[in-house]
N, C-alpha and C. Protein backbone atom coordinates (compact mmCIF):
# COMPACT_ATOMS: atom_id res chain seq x y z
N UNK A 1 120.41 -24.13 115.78
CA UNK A 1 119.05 -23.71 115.49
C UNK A 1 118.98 -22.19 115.49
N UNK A 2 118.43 -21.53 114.61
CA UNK A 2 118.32 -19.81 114.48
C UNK A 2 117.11 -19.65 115.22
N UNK A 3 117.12 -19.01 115.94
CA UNK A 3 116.40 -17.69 116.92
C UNK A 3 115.30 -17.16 116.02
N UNK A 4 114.31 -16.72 116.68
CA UNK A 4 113.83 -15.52 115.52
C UNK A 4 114.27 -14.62 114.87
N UNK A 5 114.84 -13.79 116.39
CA UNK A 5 115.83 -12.88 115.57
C UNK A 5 116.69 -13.03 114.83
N UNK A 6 117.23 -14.12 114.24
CA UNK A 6 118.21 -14.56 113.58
C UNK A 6 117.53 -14.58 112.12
N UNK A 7 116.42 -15.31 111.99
CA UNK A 7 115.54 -15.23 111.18
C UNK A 7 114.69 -14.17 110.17
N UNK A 8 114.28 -13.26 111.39
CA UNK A 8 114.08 -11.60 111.21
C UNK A 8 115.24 -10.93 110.38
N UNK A 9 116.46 -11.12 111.04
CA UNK A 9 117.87 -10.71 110.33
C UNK A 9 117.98 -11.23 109.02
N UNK A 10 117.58 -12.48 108.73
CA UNK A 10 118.02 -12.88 107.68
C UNK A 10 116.89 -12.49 106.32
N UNK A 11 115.53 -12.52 106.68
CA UNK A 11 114.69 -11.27 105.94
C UNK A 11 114.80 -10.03 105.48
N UNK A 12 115.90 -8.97 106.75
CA UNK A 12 116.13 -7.84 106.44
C UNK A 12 117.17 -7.89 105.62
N UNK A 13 117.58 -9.05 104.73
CA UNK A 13 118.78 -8.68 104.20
C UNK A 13 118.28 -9.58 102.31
N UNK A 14 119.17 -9.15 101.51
CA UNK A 14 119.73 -9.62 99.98
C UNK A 14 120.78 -10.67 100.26
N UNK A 15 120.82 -11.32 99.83
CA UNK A 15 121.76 -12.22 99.72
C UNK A 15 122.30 -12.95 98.35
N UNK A 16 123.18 -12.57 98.53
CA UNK A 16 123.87 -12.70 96.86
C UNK A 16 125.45 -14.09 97.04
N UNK A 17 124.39 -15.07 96.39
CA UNK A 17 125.07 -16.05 96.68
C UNK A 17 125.48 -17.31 95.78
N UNK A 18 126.27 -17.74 94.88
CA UNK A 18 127.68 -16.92 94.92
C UNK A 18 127.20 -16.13 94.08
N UNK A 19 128.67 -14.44 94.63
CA UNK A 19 128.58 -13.97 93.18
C UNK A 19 130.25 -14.08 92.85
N UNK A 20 130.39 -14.52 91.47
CA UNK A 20 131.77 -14.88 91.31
C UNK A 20 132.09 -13.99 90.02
N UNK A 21 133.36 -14.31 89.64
CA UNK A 21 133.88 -13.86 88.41
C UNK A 21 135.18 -14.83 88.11
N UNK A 22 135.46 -14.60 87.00
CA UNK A 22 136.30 -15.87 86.09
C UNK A 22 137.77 -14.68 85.68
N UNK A 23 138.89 -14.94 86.78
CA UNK A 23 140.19 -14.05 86.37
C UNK A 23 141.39 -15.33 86.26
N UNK A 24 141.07 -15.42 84.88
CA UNK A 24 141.78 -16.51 84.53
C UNK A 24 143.43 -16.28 84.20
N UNK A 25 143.64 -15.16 84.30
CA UNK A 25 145.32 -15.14 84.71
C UNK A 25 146.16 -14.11 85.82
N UNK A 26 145.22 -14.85 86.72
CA UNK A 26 145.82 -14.40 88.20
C UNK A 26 147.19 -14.84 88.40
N UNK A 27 147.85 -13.82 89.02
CA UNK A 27 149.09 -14.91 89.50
C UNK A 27 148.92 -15.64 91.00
N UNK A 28 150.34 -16.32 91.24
CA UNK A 28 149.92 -16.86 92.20
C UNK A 28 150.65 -16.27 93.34
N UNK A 29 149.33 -15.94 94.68
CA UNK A 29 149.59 -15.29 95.28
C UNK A 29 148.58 -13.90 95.20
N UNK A 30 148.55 -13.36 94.40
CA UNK A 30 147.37 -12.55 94.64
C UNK A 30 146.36 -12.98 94.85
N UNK A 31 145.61 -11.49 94.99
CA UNK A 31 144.08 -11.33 95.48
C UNK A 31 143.11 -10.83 94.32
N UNK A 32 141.98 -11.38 94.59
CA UNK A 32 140.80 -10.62 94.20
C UNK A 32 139.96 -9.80 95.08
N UNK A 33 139.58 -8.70 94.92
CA UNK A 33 138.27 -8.11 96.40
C UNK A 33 137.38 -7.44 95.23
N UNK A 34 136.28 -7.35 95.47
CA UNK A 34 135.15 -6.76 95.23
C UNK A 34 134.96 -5.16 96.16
N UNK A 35 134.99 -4.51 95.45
CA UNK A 35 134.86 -2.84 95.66
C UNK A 35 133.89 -2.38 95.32
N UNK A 36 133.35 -1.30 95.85
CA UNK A 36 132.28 -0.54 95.28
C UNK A 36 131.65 0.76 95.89
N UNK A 37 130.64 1.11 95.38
CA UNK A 37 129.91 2.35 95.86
C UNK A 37 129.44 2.30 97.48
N UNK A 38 129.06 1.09 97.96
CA UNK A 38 128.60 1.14 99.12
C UNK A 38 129.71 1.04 100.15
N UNK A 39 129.82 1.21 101.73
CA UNK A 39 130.94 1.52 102.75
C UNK A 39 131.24 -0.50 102.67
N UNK A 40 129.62 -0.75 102.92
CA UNK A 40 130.23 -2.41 103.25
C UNK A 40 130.75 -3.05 101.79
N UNK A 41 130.95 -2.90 101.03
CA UNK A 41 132.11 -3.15 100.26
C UNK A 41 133.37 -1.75 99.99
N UNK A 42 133.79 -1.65 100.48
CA UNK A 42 135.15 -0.76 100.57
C UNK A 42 134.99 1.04 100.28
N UNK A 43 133.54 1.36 100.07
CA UNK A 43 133.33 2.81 99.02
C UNK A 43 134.53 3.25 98.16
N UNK A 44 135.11 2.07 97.53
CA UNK A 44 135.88 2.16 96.36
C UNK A 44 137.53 2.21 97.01
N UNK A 45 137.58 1.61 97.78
CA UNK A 45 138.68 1.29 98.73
C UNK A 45 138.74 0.01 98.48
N UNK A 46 139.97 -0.71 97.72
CA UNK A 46 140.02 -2.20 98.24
C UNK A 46 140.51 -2.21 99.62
N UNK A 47 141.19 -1.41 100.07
CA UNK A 47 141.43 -2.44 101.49
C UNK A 47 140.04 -2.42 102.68
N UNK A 48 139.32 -2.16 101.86
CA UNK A 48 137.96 -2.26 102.75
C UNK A 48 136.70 -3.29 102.06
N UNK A 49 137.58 -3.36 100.59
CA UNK A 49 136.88 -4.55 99.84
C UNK A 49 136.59 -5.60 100.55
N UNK A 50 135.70 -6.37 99.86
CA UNK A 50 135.62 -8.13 99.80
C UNK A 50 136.36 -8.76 99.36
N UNK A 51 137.07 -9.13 100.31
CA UNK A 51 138.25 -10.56 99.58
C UNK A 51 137.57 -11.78 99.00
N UNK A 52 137.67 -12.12 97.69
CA UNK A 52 137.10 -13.47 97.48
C UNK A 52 138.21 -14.67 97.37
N UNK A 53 137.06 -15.51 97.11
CA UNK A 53 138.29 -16.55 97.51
C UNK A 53 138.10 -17.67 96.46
N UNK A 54 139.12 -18.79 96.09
CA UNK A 54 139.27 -19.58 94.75
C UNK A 54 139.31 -20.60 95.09
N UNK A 55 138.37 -21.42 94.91
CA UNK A 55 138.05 -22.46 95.17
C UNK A 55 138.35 -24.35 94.43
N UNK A 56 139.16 -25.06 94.27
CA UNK A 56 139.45 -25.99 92.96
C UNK A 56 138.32 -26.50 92.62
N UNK A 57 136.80 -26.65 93.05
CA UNK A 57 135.41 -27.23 92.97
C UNK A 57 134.99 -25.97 92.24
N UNK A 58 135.14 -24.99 92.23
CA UNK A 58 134.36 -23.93 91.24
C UNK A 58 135.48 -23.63 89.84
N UNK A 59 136.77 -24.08 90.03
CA UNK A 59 137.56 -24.37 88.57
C UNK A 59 138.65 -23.21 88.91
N UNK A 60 139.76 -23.34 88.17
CA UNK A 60 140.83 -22.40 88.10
C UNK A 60 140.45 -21.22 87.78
N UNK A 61 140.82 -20.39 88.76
CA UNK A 61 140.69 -19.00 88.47
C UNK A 61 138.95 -18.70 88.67
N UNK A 62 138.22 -19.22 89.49
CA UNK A 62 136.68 -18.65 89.79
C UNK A 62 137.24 -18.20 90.80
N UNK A 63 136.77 -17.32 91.16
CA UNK A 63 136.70 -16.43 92.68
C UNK A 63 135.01 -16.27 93.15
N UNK A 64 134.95 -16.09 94.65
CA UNK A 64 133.44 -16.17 94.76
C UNK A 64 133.77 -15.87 95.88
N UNK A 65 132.51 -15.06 96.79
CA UNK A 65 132.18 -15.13 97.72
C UNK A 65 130.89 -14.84 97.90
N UNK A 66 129.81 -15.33 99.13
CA UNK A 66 128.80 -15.34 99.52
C UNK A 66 128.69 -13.86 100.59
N UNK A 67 127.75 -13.06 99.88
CA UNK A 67 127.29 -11.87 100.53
C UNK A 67 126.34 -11.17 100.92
N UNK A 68 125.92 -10.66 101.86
CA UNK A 68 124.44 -10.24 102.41
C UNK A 68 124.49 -8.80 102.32
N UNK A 69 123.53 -7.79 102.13
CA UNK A 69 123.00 -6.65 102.24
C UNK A 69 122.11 -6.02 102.83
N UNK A 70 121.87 -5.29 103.53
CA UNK A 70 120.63 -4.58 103.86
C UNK A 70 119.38 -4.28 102.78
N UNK A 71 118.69 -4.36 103.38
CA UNK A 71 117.37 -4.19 102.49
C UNK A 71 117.46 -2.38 102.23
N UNK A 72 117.88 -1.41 102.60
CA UNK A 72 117.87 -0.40 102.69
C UNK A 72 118.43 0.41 101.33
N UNK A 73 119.73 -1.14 101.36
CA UNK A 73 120.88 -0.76 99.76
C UNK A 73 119.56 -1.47 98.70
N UNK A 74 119.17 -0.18 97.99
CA UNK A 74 118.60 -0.04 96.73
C UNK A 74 119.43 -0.74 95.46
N UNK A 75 120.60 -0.25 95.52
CA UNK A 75 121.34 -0.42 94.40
C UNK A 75 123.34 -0.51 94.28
N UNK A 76 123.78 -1.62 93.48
CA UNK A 76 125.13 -1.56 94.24
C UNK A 76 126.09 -1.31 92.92
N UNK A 77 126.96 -0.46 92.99
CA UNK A 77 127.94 -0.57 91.55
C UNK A 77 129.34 -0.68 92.22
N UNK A 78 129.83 -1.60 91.58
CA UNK A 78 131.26 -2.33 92.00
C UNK A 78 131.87 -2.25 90.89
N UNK A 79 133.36 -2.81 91.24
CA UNK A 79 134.03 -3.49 90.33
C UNK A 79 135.00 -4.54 91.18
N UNK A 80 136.03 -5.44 90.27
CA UNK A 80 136.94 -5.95 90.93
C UNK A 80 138.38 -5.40 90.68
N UNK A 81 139.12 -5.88 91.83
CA UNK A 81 140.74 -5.05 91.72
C UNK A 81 141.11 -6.59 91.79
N UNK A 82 142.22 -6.70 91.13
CA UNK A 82 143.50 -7.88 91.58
C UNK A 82 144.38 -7.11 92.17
N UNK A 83 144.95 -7.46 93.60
CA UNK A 83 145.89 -7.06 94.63
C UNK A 83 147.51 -7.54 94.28
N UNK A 84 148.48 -7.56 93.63
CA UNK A 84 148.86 -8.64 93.38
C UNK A 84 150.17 -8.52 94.47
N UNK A 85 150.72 -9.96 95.10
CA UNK A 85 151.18 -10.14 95.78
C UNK A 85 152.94 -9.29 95.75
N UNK A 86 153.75 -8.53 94.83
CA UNK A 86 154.57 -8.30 94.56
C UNK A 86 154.16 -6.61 94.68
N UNK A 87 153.03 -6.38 94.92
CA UNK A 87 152.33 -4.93 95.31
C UNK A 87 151.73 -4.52 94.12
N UNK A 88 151.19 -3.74 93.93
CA UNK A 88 150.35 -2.70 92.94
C UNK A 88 148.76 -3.77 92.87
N UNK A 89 148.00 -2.75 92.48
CA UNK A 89 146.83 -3.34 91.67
C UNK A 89 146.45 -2.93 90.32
N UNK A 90 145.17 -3.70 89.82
CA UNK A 90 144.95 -3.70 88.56
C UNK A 90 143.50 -3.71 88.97
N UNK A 91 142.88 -3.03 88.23
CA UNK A 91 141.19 -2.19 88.34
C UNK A 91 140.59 -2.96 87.48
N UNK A 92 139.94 -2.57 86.72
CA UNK A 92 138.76 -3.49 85.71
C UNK A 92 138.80 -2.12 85.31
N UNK A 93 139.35 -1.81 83.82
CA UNK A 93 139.57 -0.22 83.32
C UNK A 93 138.55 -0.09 81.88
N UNK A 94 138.32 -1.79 81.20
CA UNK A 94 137.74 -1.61 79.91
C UNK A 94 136.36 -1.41 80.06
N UNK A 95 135.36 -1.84 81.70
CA UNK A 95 134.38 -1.34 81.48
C UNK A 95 133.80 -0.58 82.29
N UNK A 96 132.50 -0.52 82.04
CA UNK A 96 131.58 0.66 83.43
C UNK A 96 131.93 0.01 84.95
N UNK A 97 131.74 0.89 85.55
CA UNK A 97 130.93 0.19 86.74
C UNK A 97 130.39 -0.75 86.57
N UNK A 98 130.42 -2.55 87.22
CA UNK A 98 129.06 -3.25 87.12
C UNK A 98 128.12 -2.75 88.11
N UNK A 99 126.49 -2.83 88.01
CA UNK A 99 125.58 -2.52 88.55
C UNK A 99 124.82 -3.53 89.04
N UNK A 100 124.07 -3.36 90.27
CA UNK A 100 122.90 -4.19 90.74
C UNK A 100 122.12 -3.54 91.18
N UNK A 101 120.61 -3.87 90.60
CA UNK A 101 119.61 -3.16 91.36
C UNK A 101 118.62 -4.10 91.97
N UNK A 102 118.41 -3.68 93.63
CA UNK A 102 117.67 -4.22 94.10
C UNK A 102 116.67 -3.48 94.86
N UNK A 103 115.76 -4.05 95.80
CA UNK A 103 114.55 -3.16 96.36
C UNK A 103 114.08 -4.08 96.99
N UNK A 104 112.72 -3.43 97.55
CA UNK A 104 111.66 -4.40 98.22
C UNK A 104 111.32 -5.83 97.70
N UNK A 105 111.53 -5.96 96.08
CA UNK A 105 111.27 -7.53 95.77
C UNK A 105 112.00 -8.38 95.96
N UNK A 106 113.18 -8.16 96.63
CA UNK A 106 114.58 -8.71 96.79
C UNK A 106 114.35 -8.55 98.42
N UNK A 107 113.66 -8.79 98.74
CA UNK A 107 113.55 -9.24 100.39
C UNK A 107 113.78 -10.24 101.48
N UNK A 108 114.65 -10.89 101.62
CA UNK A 108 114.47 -12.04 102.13
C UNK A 108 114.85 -13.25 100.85
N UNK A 109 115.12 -12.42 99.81
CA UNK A 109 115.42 -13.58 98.82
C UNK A 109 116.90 -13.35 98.22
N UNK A 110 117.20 -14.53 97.42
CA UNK A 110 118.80 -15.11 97.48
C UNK A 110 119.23 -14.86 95.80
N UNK A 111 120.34 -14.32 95.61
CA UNK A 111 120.25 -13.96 94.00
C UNK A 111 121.63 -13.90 93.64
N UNK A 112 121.86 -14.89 92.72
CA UNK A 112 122.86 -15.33 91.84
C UNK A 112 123.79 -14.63 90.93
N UNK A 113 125.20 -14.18 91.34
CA UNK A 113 125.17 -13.96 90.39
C UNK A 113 126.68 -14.06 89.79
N UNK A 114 126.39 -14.31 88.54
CA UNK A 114 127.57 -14.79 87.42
C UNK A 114 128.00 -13.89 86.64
N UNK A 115 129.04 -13.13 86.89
CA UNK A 115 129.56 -11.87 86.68
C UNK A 115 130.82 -12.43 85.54
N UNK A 116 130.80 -12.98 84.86
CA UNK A 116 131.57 -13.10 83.55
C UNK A 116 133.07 -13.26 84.27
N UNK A 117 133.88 -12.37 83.65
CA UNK A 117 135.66 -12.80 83.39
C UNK A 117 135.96 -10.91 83.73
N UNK A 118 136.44 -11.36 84.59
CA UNK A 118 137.35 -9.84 84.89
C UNK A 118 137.61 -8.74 83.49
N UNK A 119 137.54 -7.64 84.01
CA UNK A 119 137.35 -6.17 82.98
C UNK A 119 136.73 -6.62 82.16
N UNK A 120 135.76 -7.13 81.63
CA UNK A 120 134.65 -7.64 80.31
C UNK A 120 133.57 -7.61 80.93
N UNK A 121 132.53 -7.46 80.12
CA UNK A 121 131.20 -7.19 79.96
C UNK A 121 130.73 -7.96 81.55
N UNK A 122 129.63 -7.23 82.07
CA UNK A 122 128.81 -8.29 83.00
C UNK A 122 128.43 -9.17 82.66
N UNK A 123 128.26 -10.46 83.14
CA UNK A 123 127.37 -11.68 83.35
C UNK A 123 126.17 -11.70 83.66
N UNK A 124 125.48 -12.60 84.35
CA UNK A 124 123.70 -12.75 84.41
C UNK A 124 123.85 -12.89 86.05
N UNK A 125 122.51 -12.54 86.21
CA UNK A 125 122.22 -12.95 87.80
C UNK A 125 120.66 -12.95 87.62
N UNK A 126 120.52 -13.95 88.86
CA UNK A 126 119.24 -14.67 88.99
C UNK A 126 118.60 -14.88 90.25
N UNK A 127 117.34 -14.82 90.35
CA UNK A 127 117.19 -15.02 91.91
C UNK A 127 117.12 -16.16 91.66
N UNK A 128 117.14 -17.05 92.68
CA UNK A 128 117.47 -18.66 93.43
C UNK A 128 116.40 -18.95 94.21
């Protein structure tokens, strides 16, 4: 059972759930992490990234993970790295930054999002 404060906590935050992407020729053995502008995803550091993870119920090669934010983060620009297990990585080089913008209407609420196929265009996201 959650507490208030648990509750309270879970108001002060975004929750972005899943947000995935489709890297349909991973090898096996690597990683995916989610990087970006903010510290709690890596400030452009994978080893401070979000590791996601691949699931056989979300299909070969989806990666996803479930993530919360402070209400404070306005706005988030990421990308993804593949780690790959034999060393080196690989960036997402063909496009921008992806972007998210959020704020006060994003309070306490839960938002989707479907971020397409590695280095290609963004996908859609939705609140839930």
């Amino acid at each position: 059972m959650e507490t208030s404060l648990e509750l309270q906590h879970a108001f002060d935050r975004t929750l972005f759930s899943p947000l995935q992407v489709a890297v349909p020729n991973v090898g096996p053995g690597d990683q995916v992490i989610l990087v970006g502008s903010n510290p709690l995803i890596g400030a452009w550091d994978p080893d401070g990234g979000i590791l996601l993870s691949c699931s056989a119920a979300l299909g070969a090669g989806i990666f996803s993970e479930t993530l919360s934010m402070p209400m404070e983060v306005n706005s988030l620009e990421y990308k993804y790295v593949i780690k790959h297990l034999g060393g080196g990585r690989t960036w997402e080089e063909r496009i921008q930054n992806r972007r998210l913008i959020l704020g006060d209407t994003m309070k306490g609420r839960e938002l989707e999002v479907q971020d397409g196929e590695f280095d290609r265009k963004q996908g859609a996201s939705r609140l839930v």
